[in-house]
N, C-alpha and C. Protein backbone atom coordinates (compact mmCIF):
# COMPACT_ATOMS: atom_id res chain seq x y z
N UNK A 1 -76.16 25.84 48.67
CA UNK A 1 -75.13 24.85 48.94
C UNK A 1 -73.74 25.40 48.61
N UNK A 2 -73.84 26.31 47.74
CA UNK A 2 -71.93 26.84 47.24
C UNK A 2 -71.82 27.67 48.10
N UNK A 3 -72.68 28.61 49.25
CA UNK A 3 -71.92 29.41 50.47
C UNK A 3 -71.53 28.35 50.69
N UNK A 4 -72.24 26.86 51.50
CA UNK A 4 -71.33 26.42 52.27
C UNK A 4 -69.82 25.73 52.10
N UNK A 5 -69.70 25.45 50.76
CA UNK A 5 -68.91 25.21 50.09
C UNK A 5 -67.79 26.27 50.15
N UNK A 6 -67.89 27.10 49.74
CA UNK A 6 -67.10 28.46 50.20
C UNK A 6 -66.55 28.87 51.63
N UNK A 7 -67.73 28.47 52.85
CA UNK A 7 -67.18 28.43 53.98
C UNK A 7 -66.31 27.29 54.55
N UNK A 8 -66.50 26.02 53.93
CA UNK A 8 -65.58 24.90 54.07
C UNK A 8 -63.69 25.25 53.25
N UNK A 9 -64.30 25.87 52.57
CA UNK A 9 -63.15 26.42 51.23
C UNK A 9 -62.34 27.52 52.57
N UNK A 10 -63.08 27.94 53.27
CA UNK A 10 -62.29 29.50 53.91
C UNK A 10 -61.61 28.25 54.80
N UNK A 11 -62.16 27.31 56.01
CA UNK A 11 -62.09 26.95 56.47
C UNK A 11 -60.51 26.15 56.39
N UNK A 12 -60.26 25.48 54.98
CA UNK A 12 -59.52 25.39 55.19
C UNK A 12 -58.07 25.68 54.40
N UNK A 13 -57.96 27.40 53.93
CA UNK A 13 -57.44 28.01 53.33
C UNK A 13 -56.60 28.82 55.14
N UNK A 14 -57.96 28.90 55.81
CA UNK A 14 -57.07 29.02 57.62
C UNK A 14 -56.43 28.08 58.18
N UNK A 15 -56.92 26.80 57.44
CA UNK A 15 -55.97 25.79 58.63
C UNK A 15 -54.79 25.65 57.95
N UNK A 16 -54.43 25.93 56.86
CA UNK A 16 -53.15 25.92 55.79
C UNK A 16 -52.57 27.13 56.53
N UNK A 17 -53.24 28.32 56.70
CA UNK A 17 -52.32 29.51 57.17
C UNK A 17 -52.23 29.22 58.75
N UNK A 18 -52.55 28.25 59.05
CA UNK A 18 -52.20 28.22 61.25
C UNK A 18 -53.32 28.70 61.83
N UNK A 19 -54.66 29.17 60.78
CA UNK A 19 -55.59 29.73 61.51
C UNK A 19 -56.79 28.86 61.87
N UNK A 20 -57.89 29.25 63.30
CA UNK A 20 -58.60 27.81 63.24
C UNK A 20 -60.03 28.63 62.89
N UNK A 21 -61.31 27.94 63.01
CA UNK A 21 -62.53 28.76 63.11
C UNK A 21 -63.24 28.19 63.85
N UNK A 22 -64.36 29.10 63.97
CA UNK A 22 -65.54 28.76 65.10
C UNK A 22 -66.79 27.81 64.29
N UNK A 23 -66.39 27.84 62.85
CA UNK A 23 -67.61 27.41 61.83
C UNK A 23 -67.61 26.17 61.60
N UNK A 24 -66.30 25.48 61.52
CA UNK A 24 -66.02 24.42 61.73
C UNK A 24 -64.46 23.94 61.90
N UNK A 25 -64.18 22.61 61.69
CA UNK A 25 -62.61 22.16 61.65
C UNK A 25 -62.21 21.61 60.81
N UNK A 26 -61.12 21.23 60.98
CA UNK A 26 -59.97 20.91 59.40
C UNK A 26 -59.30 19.59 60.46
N UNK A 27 -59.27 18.57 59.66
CA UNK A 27 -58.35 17.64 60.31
C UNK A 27 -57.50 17.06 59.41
N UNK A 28 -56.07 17.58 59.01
CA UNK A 28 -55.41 16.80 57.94
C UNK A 28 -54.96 15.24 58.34
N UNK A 29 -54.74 14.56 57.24
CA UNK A 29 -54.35 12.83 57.28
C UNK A 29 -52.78 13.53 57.16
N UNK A 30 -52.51 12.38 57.97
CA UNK A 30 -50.92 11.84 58.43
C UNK A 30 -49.85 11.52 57.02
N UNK A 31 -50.06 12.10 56.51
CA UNK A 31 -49.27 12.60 55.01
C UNK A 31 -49.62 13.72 54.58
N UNK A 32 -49.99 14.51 55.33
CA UNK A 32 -50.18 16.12 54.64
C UNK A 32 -50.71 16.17 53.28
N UNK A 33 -51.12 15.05 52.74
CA UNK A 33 -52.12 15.08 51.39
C UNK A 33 -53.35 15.75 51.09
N UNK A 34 -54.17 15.39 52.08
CA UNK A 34 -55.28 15.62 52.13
C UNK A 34 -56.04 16.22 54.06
N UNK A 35 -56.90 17.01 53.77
CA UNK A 35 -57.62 17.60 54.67
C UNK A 35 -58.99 17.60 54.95
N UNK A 36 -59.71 16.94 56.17
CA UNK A 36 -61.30 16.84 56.58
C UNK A 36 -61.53 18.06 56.78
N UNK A 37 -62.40 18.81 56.52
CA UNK A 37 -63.33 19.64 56.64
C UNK A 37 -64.69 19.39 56.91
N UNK A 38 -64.99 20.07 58.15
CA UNK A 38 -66.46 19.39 58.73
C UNK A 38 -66.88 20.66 59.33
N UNK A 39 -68.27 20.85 58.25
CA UNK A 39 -68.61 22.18 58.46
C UNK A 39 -70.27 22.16 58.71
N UNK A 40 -71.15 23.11 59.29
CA UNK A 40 -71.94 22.79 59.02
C UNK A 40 -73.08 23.74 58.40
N UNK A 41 -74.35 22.63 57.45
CA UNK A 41 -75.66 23.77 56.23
C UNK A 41 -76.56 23.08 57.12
N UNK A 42 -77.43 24.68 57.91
CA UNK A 42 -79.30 24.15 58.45
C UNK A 42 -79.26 23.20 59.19
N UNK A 43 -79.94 21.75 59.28
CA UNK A 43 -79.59 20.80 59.33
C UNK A 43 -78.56 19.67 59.31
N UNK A 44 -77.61 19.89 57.97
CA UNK A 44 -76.51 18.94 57.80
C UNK A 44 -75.32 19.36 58.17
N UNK A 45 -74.59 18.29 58.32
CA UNK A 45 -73.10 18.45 58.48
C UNK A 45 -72.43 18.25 57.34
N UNK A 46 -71.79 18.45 56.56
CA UNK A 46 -70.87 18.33 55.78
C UNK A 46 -69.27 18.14 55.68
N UNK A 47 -68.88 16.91 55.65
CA UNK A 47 -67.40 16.59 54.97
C UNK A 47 -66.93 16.78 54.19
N UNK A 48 -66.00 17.88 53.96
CA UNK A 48 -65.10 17.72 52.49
C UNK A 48 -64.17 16.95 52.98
N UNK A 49 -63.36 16.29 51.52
CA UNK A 49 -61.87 16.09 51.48
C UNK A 49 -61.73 17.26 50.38
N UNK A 50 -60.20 17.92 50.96
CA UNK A 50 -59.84 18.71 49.88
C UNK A 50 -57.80 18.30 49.95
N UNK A 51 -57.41 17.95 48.40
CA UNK A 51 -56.50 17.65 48.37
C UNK A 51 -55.44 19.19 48.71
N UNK A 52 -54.17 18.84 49.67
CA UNK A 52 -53.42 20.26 50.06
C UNK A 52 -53.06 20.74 48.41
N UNK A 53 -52.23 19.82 47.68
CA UNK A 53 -51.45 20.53 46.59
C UNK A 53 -52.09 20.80 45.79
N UNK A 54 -53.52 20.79 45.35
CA UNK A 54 -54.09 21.22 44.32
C UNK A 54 -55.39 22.54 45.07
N UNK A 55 -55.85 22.28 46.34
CA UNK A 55 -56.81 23.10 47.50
C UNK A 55 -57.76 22.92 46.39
N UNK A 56 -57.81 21.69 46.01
CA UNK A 56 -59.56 21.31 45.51
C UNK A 56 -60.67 20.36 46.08
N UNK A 57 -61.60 20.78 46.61
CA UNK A 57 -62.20 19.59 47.24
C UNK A 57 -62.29 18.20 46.07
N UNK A 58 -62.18 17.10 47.29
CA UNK A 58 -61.87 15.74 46.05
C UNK A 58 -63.32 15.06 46.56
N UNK A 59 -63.88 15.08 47.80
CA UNK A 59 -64.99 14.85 47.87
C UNK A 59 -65.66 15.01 49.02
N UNK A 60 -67.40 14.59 48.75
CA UNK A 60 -68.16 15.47 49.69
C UNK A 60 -68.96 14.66 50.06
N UNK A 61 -69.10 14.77 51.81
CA UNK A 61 -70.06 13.98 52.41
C UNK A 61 -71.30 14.28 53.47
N UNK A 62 -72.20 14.20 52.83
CA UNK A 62 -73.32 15.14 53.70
C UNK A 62 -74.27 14.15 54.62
N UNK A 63 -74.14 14.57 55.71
CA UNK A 63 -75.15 13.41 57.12
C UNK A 63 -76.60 14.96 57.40
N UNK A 64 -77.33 14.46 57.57
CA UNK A 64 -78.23 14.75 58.50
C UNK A 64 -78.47 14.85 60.06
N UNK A 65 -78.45 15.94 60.82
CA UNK A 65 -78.20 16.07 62.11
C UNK A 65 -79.84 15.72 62.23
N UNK A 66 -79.49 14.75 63.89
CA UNK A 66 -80.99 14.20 64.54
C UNK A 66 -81.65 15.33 64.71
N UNK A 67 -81.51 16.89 65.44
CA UNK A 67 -81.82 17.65 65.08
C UNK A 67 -81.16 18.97 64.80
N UNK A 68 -81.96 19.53 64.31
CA UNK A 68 -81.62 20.80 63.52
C UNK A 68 -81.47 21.77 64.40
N UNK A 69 -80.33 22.24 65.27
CA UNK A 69 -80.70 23.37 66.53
C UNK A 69 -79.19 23.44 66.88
N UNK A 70 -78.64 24.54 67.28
CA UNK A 70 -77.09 24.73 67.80
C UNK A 70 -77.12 23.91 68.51
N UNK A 71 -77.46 23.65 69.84
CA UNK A 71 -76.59 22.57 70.57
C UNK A 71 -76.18 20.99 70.01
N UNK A 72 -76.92 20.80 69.07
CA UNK A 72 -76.87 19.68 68.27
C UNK A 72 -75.34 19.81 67.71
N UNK A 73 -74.89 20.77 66.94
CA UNK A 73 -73.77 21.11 66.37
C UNK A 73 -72.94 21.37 67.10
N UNK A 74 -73.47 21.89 68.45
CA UNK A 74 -72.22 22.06 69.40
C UNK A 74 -71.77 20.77 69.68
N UNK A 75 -72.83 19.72 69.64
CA UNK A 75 -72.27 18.76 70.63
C UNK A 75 -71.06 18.15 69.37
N UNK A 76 -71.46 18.06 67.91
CA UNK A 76 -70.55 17.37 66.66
C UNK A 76 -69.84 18.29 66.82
N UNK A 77 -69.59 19.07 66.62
CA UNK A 77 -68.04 19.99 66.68
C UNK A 77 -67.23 19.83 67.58
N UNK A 78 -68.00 19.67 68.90
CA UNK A 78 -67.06 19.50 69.97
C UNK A 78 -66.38 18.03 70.21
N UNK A 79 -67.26 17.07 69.60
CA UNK A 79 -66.95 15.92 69.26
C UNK A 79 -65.41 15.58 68.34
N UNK A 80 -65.33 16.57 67.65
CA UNK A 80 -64.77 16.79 66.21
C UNK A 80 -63.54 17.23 66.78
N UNK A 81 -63.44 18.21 67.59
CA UNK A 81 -62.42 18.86 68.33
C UNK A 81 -61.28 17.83 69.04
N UNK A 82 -62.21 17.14 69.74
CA UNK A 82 -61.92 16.29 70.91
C UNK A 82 -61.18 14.65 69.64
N UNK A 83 -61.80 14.53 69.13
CA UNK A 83 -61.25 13.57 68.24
C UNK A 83 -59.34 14.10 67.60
N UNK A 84 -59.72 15.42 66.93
CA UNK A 84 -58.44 15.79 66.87
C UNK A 84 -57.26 15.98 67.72
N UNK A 85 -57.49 16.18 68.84
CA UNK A 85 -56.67 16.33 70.22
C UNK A 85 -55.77 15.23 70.28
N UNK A 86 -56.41 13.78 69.95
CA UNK A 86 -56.24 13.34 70.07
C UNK A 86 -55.19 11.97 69.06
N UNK A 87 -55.14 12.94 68.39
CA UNK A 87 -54.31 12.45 66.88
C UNK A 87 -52.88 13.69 66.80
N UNK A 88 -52.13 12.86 66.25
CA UNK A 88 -50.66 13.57 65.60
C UNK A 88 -50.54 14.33 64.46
């Protein structure tokens, strides 16, 4: 569980530097406070919040994918993508 933690951590140490990834996305709230991270372990998806001024995750939310297989994740990521597009 702390790789993935670590890859949520890279995740969004890139979206702070302008950078994006293929592993998952970063969606900051509309006060630059805080940042979604939605990454995904095996099976689950995982939510962090990680606060910007301290880059500590503040908390963690883990779902279960219906199934366990890339296109499954393709389809939530791309979901995830498409949600952000669509926000300021």
């Amino acid at each position: 569980m702390s790789q993935v933690l670590k890859i949520a951590e890279q995740i969004f140490e890139d979206f702070l530097a302008g950078k994006t990834s293929r592993l998952g996305i970063a969606i900051p709230d509309c006060r630059k406070r805080e940042t979604l991270v939605i990454v995904r372990y095996g099976g689950d998806v995982i939510m962090t919040i990680f606060d910007n001024k301290t880059k500590k995750p503040k908390f963690d939310f883990l779902m279960e994918m219906k199934r366990n297989n890339q296109q499954e994740w393709n389809k939530i990521f791309r979901r995830f993508v498409e949600i952000k597009a669509q926000l300021i």
